[in-house]
PDB file of N, CA and C in Angstrom:
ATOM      1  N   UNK A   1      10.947   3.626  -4.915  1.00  0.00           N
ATOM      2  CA  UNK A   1      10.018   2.840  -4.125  1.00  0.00           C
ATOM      3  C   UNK A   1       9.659   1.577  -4.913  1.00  0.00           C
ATOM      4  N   UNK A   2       9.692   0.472  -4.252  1.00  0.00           N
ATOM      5  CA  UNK A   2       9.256  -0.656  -5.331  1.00  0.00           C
ATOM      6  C   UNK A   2       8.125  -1.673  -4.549  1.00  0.00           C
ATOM      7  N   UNK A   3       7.607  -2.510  -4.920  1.00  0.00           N
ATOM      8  CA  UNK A   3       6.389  -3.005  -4.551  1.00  0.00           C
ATOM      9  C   UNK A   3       6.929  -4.444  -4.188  1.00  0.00           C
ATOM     10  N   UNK A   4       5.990  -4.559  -3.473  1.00  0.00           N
ATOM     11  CA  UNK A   4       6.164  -6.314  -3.024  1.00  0.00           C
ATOM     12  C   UNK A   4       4.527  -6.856  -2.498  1.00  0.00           C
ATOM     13  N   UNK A   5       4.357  -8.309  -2.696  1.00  0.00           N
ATOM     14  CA  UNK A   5       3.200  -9.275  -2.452  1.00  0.00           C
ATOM     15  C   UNK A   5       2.816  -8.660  -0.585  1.00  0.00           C
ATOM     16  N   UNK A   6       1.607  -8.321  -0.423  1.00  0.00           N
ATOM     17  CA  UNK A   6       1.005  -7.821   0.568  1.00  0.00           C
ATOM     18  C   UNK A   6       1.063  -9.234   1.568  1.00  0.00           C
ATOM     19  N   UNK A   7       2.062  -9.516   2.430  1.00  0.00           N
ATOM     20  CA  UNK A   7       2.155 -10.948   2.872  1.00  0.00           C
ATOM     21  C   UNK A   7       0.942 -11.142   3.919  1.00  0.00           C
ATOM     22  N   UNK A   8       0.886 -10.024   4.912  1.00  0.00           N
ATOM     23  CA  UNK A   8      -0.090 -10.285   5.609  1.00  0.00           C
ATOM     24  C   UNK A   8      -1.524 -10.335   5.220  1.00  0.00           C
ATOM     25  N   UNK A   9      -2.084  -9.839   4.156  1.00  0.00           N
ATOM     26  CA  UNK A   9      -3.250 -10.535   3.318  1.00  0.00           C
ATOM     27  C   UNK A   9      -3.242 -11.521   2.927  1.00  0.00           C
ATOM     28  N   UNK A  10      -2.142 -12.265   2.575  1.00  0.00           N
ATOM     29  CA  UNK A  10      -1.971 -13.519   1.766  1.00  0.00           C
ATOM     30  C   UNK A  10      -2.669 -14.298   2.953  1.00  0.00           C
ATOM     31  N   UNK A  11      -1.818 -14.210   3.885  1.00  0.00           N
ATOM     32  CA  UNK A  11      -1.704 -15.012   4.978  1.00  0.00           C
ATOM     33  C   UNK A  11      -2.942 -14.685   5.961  1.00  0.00           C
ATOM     34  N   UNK A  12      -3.752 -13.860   6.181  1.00  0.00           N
ATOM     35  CA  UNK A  12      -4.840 -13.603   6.555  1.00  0.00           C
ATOM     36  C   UNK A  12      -5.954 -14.122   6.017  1.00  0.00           C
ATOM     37  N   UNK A  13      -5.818 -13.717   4.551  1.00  0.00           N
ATOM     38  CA  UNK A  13      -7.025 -14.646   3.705  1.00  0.00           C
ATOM     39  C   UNK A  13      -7.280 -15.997   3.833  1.00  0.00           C
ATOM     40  N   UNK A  14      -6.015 -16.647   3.995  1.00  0.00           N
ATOM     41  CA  UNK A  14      -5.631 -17.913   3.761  1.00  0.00           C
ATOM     42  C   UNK A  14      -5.987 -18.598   4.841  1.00  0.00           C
ATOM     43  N   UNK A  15      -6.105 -18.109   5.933  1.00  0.00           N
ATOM     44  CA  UNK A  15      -6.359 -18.724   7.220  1.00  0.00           C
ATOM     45  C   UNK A  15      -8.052 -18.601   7.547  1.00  0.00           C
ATOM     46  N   UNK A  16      -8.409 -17.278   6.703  1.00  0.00           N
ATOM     47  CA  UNK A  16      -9.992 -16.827   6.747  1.00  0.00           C
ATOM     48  C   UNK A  16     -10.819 -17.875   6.108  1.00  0.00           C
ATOM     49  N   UNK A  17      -9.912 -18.143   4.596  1.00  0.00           N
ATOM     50  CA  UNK A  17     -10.589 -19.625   4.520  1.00  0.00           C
ATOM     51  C   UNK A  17     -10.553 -20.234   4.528  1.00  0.00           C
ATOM     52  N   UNK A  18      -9.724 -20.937   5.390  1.00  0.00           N
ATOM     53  CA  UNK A  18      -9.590 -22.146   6.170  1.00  0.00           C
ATOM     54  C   UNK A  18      -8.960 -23.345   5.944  1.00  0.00           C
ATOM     55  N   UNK A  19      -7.698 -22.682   4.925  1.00  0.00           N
ATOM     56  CA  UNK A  19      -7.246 -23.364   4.139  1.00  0.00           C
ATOM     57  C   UNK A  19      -5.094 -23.571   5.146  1.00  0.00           C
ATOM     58  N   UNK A  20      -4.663 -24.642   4.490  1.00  0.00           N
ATOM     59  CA  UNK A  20      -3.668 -24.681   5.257  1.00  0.00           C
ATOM     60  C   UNK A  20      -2.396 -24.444   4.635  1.00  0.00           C
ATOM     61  N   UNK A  21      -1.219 -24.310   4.736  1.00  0.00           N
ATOM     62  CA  UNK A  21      -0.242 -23.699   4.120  1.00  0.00           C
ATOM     63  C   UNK A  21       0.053 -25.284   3.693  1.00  0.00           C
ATOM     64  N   UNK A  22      -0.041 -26.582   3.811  1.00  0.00           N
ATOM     65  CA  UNK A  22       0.224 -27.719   2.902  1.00  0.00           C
ATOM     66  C   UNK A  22      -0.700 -27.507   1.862  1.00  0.00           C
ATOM     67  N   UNK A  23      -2.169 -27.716   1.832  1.00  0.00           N
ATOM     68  CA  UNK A  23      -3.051 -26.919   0.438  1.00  0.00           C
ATOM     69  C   UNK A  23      -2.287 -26.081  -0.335  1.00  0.00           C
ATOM     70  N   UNK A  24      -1.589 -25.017   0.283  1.00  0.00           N
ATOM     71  CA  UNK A  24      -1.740 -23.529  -0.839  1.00  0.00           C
ATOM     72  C   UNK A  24      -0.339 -24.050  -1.442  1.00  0.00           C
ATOM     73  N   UNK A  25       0.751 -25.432  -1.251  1.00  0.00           N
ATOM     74  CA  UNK A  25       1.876 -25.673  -1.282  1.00  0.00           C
ATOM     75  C   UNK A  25       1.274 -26.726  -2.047  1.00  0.00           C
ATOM     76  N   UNK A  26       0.589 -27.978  -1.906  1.00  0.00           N
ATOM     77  CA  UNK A  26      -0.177 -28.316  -3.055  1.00  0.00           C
ATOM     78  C   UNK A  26      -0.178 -27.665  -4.479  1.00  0.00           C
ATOM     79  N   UNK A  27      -1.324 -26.625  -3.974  1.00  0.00           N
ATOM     80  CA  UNK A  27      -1.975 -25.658  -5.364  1.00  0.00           C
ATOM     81  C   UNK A  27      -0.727 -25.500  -6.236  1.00  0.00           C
ATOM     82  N   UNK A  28       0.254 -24.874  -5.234  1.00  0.00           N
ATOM     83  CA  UNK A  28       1.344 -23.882  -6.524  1.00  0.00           C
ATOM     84  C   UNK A  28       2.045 -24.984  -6.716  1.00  0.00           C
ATOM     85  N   UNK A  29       2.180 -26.366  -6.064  1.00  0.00           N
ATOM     86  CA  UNK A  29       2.684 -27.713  -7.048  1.00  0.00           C
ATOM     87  C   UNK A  29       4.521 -27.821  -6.256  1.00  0.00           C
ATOM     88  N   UNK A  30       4.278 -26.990  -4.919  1.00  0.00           N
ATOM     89  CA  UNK A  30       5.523 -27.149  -4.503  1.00  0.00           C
ATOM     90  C   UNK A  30       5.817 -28.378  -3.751  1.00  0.00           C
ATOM     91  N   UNK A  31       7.079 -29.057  -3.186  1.00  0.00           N
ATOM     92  CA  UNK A  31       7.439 -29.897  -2.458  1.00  0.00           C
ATOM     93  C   UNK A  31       6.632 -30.290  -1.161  1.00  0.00           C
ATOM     94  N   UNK A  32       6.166 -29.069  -0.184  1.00  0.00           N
ATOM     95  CA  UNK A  32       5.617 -29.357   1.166  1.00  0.00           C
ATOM     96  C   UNK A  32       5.575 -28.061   1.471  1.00  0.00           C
ATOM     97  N   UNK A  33       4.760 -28.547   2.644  1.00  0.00           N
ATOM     98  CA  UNK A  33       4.547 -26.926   3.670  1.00  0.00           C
ATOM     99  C   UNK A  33       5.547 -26.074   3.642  1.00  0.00           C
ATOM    100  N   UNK A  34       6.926 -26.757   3.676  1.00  0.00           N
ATOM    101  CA  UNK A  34       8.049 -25.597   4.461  1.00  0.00           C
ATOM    102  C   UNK A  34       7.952 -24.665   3.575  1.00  0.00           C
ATOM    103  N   UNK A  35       8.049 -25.286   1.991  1.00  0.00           N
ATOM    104  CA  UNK A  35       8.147 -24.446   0.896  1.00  0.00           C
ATOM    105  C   UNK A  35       7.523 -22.989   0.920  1.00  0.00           C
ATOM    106  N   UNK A  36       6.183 -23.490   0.881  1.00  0.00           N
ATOM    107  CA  UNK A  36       5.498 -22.300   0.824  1.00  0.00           C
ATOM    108  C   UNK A  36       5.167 -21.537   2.210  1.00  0.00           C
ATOM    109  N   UNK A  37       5.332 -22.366   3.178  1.00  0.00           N
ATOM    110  CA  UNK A  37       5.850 -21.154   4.400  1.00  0.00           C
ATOM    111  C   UNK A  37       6.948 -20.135   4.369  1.00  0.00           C
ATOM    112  N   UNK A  38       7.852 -20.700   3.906  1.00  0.00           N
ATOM    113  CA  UNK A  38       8.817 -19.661   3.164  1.00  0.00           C
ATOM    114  C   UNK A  38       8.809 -18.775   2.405  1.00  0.00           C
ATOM    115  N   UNK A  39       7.917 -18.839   1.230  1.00  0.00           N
ATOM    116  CA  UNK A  39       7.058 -17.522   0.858  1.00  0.00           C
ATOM    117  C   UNK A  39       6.160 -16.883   1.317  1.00  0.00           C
ATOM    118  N   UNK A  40       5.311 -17.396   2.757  1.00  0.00           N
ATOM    119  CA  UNK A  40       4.200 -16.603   3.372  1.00  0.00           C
ATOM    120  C   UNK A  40       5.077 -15.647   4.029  1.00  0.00           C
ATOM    121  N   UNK A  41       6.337 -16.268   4.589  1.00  0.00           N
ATOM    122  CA  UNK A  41       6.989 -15.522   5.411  1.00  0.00           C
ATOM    123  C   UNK A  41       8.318 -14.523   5.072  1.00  0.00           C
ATOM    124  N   UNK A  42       8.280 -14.551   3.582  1.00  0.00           N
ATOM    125  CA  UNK A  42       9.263 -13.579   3.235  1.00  0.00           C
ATOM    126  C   UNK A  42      10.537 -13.933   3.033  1.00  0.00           C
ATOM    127  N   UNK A  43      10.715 -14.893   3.612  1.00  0.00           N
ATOM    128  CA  UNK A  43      12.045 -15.756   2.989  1.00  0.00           C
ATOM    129  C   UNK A  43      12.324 -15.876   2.183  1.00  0.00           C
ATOM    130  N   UNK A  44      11.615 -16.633   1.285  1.00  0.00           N
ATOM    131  CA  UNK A  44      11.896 -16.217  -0.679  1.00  0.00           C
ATOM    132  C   UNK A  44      10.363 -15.745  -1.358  1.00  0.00           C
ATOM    133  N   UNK A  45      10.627 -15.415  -2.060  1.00  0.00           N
ATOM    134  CA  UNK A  45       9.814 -14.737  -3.080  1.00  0.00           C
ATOM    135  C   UNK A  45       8.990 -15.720  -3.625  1.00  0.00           C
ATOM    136  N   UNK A  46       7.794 -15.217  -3.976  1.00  0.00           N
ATOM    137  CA  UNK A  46       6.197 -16.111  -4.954  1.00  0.00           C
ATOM    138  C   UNK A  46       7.298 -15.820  -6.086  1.00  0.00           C
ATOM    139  N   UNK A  47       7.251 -16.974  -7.074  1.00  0.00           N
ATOM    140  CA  UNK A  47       7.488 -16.569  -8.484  1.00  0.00           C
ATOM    141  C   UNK A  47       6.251 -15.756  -8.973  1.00  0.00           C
ATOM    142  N   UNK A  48       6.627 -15.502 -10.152  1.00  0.00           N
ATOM    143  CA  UNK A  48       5.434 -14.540 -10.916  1.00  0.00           C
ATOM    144  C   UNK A  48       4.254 -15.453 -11.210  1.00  0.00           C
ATOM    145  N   UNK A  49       4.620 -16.596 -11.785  1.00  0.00           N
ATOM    146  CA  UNK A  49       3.238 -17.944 -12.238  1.00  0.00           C
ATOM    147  C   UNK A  49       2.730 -18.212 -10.957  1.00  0.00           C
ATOM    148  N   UNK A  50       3.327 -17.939  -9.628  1.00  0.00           N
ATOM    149  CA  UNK A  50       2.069 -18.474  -8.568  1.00  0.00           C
ATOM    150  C   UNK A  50       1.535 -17.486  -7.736  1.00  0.00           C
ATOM    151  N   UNK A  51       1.448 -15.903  -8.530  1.00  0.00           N
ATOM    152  CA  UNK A  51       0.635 -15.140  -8.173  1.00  0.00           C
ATOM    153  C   UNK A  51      -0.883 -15.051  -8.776  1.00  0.00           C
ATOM    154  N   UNK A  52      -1.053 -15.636  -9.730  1.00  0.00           N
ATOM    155  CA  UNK A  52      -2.375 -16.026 -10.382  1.00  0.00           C
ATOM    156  C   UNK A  52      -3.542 -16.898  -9.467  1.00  0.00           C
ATOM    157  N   UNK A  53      -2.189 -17.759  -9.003  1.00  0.00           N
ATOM    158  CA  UNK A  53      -3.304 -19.295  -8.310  1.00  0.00           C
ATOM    159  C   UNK A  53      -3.442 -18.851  -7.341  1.00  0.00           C
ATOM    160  N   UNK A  54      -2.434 -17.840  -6.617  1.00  0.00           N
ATOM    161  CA  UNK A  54      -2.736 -17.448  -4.848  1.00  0.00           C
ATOM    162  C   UNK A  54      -3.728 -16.807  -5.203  1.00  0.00           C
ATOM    163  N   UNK A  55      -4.001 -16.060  -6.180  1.00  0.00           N
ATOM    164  CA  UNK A  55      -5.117 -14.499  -6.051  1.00  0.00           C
ATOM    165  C   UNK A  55      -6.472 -15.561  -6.064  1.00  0.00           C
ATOM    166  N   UNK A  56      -6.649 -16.103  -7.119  1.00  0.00           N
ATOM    167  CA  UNK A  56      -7.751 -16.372  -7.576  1.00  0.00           C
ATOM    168  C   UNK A  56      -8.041 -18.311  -6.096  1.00  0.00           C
ATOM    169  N   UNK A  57      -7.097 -18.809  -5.331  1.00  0.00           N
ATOM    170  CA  UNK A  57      -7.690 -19.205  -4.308  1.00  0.00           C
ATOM    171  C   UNK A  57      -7.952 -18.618  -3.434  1.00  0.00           C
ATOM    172  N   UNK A  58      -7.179 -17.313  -2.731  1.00  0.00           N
ATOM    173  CA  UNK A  58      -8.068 -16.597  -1.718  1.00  0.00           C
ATOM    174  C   UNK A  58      -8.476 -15.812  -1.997  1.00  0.00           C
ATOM    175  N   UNK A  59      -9.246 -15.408  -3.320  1.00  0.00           N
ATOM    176  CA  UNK A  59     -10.151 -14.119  -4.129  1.00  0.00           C
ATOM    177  C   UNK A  59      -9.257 -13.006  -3.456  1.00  0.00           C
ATOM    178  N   UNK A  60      -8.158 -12.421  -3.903  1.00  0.00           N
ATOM    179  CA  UNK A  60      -7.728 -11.639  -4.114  1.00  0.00           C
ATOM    180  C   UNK A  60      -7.256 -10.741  -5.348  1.00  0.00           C
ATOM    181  N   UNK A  61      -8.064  -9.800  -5.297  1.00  0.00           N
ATOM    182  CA  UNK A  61      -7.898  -8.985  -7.196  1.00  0.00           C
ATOM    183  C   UNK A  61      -5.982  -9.023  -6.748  1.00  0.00           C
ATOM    184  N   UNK A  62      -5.398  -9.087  -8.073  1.00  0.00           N
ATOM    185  CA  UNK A  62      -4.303  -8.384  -9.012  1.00  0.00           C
ATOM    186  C   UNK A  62      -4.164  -7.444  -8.387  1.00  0.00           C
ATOM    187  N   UNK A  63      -4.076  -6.302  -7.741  1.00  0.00           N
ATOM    188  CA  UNK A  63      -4.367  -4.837  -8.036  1.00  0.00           C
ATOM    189  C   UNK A  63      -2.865  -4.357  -7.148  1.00  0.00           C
ATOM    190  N   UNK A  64      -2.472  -2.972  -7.301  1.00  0.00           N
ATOM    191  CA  UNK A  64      -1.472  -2.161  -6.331  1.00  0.00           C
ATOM    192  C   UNK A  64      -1.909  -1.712  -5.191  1.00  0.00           C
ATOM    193  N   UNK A  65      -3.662  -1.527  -5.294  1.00  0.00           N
ATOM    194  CA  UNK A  65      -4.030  -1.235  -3.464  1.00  0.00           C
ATOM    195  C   UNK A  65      -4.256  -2.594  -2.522  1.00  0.00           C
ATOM    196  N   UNK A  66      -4.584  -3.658  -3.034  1.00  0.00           N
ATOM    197  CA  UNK A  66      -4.267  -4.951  -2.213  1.00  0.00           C
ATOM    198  C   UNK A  66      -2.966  -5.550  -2.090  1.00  0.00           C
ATOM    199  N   UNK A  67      -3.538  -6.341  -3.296  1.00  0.00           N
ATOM    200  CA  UNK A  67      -2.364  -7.250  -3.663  1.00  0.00           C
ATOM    201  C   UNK A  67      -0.425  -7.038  -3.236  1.00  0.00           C
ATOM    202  N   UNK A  68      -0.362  -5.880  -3.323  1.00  0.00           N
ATOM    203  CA  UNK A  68       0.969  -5.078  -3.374  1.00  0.00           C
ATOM    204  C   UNK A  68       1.203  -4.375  -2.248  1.00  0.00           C
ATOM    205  N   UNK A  69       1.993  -3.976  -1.971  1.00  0.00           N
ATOM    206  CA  UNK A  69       2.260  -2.983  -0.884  1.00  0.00           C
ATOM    207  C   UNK A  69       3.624  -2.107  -1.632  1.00  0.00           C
ATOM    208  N   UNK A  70       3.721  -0.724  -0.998  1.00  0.00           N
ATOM    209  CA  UNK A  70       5.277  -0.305  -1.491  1.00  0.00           C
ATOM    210  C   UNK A  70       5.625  -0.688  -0.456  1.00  0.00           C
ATOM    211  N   UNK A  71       7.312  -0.383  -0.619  1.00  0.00           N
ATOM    212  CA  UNK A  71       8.114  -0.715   0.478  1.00  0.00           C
ATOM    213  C   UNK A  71       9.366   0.105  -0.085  1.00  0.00           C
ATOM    214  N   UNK A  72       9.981   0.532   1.229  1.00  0.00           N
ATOM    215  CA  UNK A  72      10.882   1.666   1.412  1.00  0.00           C
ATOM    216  C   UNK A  72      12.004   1.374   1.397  1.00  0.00           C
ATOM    217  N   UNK A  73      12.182  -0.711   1.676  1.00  0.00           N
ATOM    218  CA  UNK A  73      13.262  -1.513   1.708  1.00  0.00           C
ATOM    219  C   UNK A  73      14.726  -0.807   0.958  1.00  0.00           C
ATOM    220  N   UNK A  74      15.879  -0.540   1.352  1.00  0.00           N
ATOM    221  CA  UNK A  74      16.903  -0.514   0.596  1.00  0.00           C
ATOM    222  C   UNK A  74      17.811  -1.478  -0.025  1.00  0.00           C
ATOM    223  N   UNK A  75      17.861  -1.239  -1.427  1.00  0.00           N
ATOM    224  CA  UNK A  75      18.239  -2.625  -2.380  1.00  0.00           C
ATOM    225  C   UNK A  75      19.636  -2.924  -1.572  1.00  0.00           C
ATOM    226  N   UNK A  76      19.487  -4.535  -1.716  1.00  0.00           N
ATOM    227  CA  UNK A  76      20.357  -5.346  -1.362  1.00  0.00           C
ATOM    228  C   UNK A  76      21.894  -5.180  -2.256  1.00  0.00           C
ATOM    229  N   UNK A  77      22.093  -4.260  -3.388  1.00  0.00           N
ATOM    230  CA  UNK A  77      23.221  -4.021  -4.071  1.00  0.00           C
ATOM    231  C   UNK A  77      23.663  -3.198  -3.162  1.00  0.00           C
ATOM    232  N   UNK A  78      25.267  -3.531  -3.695  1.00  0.00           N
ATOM    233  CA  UNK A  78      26.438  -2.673  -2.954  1.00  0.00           C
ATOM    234  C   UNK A  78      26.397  -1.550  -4.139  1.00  0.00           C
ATOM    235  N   UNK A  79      26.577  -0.184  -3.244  1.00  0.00           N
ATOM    236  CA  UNK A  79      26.269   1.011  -4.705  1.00  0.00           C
ATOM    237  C   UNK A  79      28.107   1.552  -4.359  1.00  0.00           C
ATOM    238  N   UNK A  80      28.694   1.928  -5.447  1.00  0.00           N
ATOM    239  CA  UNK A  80      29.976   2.503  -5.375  1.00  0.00           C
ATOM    240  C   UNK A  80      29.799   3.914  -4.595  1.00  0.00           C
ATOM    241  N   UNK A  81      30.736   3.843  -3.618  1.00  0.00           N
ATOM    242  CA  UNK A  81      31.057   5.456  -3.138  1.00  0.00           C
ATOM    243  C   UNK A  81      32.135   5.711  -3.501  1.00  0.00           C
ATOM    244  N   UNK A  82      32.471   6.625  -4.697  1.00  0.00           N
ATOM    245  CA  UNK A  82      33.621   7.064  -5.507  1.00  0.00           C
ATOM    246  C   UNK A  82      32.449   8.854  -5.676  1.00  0.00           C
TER     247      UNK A  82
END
């Protein structure tokens, strides 16, 4: 089982405070909106350095019962059947 960024909190918080996905694309110092719409939406991945600035702009603790979710996802590797 492995964990991943709780997207729909991200994205819930983020809208709770009233903030816009060009801001939170600002903050983490990316190119533009699309950018970081692309990480609200699962397309690519938060690096690890812009899980600090997301938590602490929409007061979200660090933690494995928020922040995280598991997920049941099956890895994207090809596994040998031999």
């Amino acid at each position: 089982m492995d964990y991943e960024i709780n997207l729909k909190l991200v994205k819930s918080r983020r809208i709770q405070k009233g903030l816009t996905q060009k801001q939170m694309a600002d903050l983490l110092g990316l190119e533009g909106r699309s950018s970081y719409n692309k990480r609200e939406n699962g397309e690519i991945n938060f690096k690890s350095t812009e899980i600090p600035i997301i938590s602490e702009a929409l007061g979200i603790e660090i933690d494995f019962k928020n922040f995280f979710s598991k997920t049941l996802r099956k890895s994207k590797r090809i596994q040998d059947v031999n």
